[in-house]
N, C-alpha and C. Protein backbone atom coordinates (compact mmCIF):
# COMPACT_ATOMS: atom_id res chain seq x y z
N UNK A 1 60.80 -31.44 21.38
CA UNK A 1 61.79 -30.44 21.08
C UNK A 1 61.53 -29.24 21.98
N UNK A 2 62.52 -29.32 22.52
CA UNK A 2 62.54 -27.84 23.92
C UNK A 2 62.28 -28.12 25.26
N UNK A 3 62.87 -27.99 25.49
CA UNK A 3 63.08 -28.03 27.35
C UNK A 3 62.80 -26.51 28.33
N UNK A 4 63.60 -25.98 27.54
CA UNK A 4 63.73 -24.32 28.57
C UNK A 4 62.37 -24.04 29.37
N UNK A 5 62.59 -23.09 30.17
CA UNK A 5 61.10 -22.44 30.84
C UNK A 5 60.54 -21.20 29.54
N UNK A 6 61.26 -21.00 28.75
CA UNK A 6 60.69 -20.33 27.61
C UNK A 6 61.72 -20.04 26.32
N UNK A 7 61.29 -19.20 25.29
CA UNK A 7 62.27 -19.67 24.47
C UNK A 7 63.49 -18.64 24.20
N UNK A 8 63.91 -19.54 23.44
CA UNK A 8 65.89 -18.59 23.44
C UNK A 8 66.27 -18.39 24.59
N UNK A 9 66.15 -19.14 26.02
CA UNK A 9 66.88 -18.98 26.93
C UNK A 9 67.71 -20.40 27.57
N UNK A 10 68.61 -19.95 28.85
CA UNK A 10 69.08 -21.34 28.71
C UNK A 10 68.16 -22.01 30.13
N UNK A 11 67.13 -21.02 30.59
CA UNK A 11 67.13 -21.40 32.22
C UNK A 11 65.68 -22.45 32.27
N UNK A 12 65.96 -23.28 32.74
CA UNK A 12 65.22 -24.92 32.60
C UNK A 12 64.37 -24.67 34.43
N UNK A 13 64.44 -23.48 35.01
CA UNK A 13 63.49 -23.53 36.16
C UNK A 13 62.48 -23.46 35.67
N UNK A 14 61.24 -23.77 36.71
CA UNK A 14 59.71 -24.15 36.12
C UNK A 14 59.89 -24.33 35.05
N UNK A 15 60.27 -25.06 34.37
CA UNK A 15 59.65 -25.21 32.90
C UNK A 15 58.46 -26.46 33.28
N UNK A 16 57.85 -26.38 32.38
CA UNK A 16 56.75 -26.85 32.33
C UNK A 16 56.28 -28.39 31.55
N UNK A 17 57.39 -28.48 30.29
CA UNK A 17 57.71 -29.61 29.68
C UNK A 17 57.95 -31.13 30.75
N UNK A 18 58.93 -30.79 31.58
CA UNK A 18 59.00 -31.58 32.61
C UNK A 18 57.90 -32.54 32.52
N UNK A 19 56.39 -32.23 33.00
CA UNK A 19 55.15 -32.53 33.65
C UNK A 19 54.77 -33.25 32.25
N UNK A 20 55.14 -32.85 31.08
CA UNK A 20 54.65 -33.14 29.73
C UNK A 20 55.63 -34.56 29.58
N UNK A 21 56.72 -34.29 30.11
CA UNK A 21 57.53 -35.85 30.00
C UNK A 21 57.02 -37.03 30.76
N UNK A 22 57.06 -36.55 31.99
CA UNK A 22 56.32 -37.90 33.15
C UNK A 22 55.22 -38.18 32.73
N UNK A 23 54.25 -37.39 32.20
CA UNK A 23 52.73 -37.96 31.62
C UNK A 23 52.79 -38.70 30.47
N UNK A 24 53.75 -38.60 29.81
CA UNK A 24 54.16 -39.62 28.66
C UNK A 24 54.83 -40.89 29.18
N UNK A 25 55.80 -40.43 29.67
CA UNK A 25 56.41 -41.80 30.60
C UNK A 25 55.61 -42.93 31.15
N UNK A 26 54.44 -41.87 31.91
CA UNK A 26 53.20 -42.71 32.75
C UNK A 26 52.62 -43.57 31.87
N UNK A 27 52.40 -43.53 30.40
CA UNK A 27 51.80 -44.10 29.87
C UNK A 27 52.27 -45.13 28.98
N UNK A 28 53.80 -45.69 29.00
CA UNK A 28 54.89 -46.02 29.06
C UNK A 28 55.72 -45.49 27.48
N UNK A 29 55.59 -44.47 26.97
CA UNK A 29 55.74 -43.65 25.61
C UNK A 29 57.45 -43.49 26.11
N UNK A 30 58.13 -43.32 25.62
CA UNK A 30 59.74 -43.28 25.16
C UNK A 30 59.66 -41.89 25.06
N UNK A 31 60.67 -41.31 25.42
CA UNK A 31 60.80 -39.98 25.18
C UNK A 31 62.31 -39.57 25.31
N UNK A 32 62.30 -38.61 23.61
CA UNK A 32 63.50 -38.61 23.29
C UNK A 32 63.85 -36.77 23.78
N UNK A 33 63.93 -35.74 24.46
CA UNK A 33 64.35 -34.54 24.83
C UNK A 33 65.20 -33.68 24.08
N UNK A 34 65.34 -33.25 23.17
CA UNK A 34 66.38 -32.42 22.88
C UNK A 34 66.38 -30.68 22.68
N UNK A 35 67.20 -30.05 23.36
CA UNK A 35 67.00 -28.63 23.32
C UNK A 35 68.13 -27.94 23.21
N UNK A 36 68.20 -26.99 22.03
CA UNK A 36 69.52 -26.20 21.31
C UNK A 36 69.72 -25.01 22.37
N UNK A 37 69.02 -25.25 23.58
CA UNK A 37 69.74 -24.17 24.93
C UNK A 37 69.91 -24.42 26.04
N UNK A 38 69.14 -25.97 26.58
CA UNK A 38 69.31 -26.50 27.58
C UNK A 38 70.45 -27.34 27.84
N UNK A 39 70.97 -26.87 28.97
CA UNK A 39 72.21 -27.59 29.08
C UNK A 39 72.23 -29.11 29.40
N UNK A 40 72.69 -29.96 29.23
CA UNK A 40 72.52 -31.58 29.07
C UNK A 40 73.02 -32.39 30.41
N UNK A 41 73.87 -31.56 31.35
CA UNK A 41 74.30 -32.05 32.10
C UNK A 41 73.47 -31.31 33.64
N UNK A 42 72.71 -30.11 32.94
CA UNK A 42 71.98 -29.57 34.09
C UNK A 42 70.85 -29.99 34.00
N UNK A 43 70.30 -30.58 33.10
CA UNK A 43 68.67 -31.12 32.53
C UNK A 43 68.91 -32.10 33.75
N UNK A 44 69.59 -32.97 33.52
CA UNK A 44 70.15 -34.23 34.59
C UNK A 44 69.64 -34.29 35.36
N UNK A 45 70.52 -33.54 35.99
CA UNK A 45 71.39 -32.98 37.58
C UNK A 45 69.50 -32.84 38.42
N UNK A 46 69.18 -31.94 37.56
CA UNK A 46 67.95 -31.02 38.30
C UNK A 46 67.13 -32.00 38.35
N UNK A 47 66.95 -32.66 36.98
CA UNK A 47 65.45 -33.48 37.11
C UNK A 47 65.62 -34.92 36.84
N UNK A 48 66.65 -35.60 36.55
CA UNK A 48 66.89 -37.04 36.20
C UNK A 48 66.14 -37.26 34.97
N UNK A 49 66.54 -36.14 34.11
CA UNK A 49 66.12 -36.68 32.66
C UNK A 49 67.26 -36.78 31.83
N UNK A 50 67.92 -37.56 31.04
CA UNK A 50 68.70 -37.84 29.75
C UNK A 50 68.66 -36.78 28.63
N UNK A 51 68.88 -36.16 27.79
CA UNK A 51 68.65 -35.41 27.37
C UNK A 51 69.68 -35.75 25.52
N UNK A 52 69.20 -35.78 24.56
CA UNK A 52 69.82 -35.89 23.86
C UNK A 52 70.08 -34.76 22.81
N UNK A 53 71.52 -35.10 22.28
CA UNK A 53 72.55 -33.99 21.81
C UNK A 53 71.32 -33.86 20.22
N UNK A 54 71.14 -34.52 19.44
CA UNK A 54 70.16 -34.26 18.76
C UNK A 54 68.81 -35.05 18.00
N UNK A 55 67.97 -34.45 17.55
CA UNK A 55 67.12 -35.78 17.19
C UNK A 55 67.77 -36.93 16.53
N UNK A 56 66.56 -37.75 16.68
CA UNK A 56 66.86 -39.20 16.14
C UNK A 56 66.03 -39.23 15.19
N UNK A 57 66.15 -40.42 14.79
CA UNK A 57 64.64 -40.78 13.58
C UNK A 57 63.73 -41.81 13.90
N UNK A 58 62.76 -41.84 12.88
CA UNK A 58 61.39 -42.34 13.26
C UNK A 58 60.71 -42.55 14.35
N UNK A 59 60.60 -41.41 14.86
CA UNK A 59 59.36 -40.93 15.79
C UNK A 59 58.38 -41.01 15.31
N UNK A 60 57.11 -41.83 16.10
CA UNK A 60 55.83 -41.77 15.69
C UNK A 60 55.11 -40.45 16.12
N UNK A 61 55.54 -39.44 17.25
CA UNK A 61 55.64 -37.86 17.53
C UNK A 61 56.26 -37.21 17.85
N UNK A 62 56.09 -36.22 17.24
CA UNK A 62 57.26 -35.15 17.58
C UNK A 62 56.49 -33.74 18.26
N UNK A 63 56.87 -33.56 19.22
CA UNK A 63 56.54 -32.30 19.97
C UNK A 63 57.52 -31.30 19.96
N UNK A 64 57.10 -30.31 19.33
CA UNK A 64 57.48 -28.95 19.67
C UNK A 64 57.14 -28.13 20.79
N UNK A 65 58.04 -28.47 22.06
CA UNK A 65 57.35 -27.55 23.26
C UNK A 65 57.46 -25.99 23.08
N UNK A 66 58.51 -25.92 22.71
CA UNK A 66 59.19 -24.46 23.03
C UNK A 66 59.34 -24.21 21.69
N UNK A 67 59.30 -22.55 21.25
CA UNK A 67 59.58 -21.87 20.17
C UNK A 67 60.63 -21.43 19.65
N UNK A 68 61.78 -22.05 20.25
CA UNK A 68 63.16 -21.50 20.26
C UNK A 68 63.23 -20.87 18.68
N UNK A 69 63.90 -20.01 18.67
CA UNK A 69 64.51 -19.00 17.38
C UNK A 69 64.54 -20.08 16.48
N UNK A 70 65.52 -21.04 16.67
CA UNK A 70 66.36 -22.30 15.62
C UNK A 70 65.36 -23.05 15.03
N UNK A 71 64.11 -23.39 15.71
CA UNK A 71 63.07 -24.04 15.24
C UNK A 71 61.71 -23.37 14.13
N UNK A 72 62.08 -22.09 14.17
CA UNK A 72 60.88 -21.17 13.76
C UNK A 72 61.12 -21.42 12.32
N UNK A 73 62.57 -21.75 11.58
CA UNK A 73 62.48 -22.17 10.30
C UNK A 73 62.65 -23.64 9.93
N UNK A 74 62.56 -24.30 11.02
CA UNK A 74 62.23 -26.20 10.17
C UNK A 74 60.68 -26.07 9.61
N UNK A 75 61.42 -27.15 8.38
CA UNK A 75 59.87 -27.30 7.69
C UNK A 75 59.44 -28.61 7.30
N UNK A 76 58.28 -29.11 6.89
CA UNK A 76 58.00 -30.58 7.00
C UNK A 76 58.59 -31.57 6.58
N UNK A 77 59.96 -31.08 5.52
CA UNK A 77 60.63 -32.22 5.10
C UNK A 77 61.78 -32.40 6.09
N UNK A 78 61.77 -31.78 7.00
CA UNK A 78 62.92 -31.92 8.15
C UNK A 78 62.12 -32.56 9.48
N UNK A 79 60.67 -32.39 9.52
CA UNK A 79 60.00 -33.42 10.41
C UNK A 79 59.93 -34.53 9.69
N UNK A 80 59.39 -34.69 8.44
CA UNK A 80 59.35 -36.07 7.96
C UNK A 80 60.77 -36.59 7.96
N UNK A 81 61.51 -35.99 7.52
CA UNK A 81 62.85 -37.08 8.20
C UNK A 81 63.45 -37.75 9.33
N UNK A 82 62.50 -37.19 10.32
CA UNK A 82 62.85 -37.85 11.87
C UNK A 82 61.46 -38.67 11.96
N UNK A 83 60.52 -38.52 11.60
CA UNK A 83 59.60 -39.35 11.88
C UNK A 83 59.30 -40.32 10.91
N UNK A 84 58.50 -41.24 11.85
CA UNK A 84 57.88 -42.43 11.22
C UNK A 84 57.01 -42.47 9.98
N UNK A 85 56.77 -43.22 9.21
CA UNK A 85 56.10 -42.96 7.64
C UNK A 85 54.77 -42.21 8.42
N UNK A 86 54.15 -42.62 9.34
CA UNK A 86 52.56 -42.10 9.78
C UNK A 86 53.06 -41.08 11.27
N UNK A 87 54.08 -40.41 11.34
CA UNK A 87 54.25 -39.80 12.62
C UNK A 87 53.37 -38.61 12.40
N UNK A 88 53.23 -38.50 13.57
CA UNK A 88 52.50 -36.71 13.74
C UNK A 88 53.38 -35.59 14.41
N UNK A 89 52.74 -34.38 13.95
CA UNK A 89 53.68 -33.44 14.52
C UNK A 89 53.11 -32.71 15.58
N UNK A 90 53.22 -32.64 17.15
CA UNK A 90 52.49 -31.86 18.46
C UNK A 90 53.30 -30.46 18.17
N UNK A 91 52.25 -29.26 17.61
CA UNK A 91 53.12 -28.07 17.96
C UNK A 91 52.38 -27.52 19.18
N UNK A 92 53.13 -26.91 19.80
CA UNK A 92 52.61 -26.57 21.42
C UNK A 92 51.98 -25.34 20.57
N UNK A 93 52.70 -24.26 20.51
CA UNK A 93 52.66 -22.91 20.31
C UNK A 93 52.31 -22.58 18.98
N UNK A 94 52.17 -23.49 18.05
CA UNK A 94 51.37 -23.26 16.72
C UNK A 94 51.78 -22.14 16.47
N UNK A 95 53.94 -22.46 15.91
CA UNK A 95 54.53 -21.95 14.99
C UNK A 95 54.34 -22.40 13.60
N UNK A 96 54.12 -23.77 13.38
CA UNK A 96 53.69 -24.10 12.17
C UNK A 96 52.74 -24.24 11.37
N UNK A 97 51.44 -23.83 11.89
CA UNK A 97 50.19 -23.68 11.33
C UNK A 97 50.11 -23.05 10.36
N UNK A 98 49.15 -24.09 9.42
CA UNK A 98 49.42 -23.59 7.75
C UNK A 98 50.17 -23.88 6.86
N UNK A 99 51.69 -24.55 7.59
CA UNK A 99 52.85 -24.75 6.73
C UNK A 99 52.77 -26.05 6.86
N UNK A 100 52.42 -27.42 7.21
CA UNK A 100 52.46 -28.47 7.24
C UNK A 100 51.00 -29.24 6.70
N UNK A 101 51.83 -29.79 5.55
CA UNK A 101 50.59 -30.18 4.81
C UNK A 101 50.10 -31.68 4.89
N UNK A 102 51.38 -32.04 4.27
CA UNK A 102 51.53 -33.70 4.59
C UNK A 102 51.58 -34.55 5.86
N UNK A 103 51.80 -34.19 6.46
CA UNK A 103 51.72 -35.06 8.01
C UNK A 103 50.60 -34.52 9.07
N UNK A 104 50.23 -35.70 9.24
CA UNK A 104 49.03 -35.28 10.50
C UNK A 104 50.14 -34.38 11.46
N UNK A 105 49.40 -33.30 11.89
CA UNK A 105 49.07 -32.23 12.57
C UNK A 105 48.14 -31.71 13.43
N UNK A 106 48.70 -31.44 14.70
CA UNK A 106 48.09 -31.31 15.74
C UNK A 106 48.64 -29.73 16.54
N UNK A 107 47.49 -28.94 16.73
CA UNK A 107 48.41 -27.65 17.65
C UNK A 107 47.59 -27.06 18.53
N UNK A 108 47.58 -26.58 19.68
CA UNK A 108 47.02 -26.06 20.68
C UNK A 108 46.07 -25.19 20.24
């Protein structure tokens, strides 16, 4: 979750996620992209990534790259609904620390 070069914006230069996708890729991991500011047709264009309009379900992880505004109030019953019975949650920026009880948890 999040694409941008930082959050609440729409501008996808250097961002840094990028590097976080291909290293998953490399390891042949599926990766699903979605970001409530990045534009879908410029995600593309720039980097040949797919980008989807919104999550899916059962993810065995879910990464939170970016802190966008929209994300600062999901809470674990809105991760456990996209993920897998045993998914984990990657918060980059350890907005959710403390608030996630039930699901393995992981944060920088």
């Amino acid at each position: 979750m999040g694409f941008t070069f930082k959050e609440d914006v729409t501008d996808i230069r250097n961002t840094k996620v990028v590097d976080v996708i291909k290293e998953l890729e490399s390891y042949g991991v599926n990766v699903d992209i979605v970001d409530c500011y990045a534009d879908i047709d410029e995600v593309k264009q720039e980097y040949d990534i797919d980008m989807q309009k919104k999550a899916g379900n059962s993810y065995d992880a879910i990464i939170v790259a970016v802190n966008h505004q929209n994300y600062l109030n999901l809470d674990e019953d809105y991760f456990k609904s996209i993920s897998s019975e045993n998914g984990i949650l990657v918060d980059v920026k350890g907005i959710y620390r403390g608030k996630i009880k039930d699901m393995d948890y992981f944060s920088l």
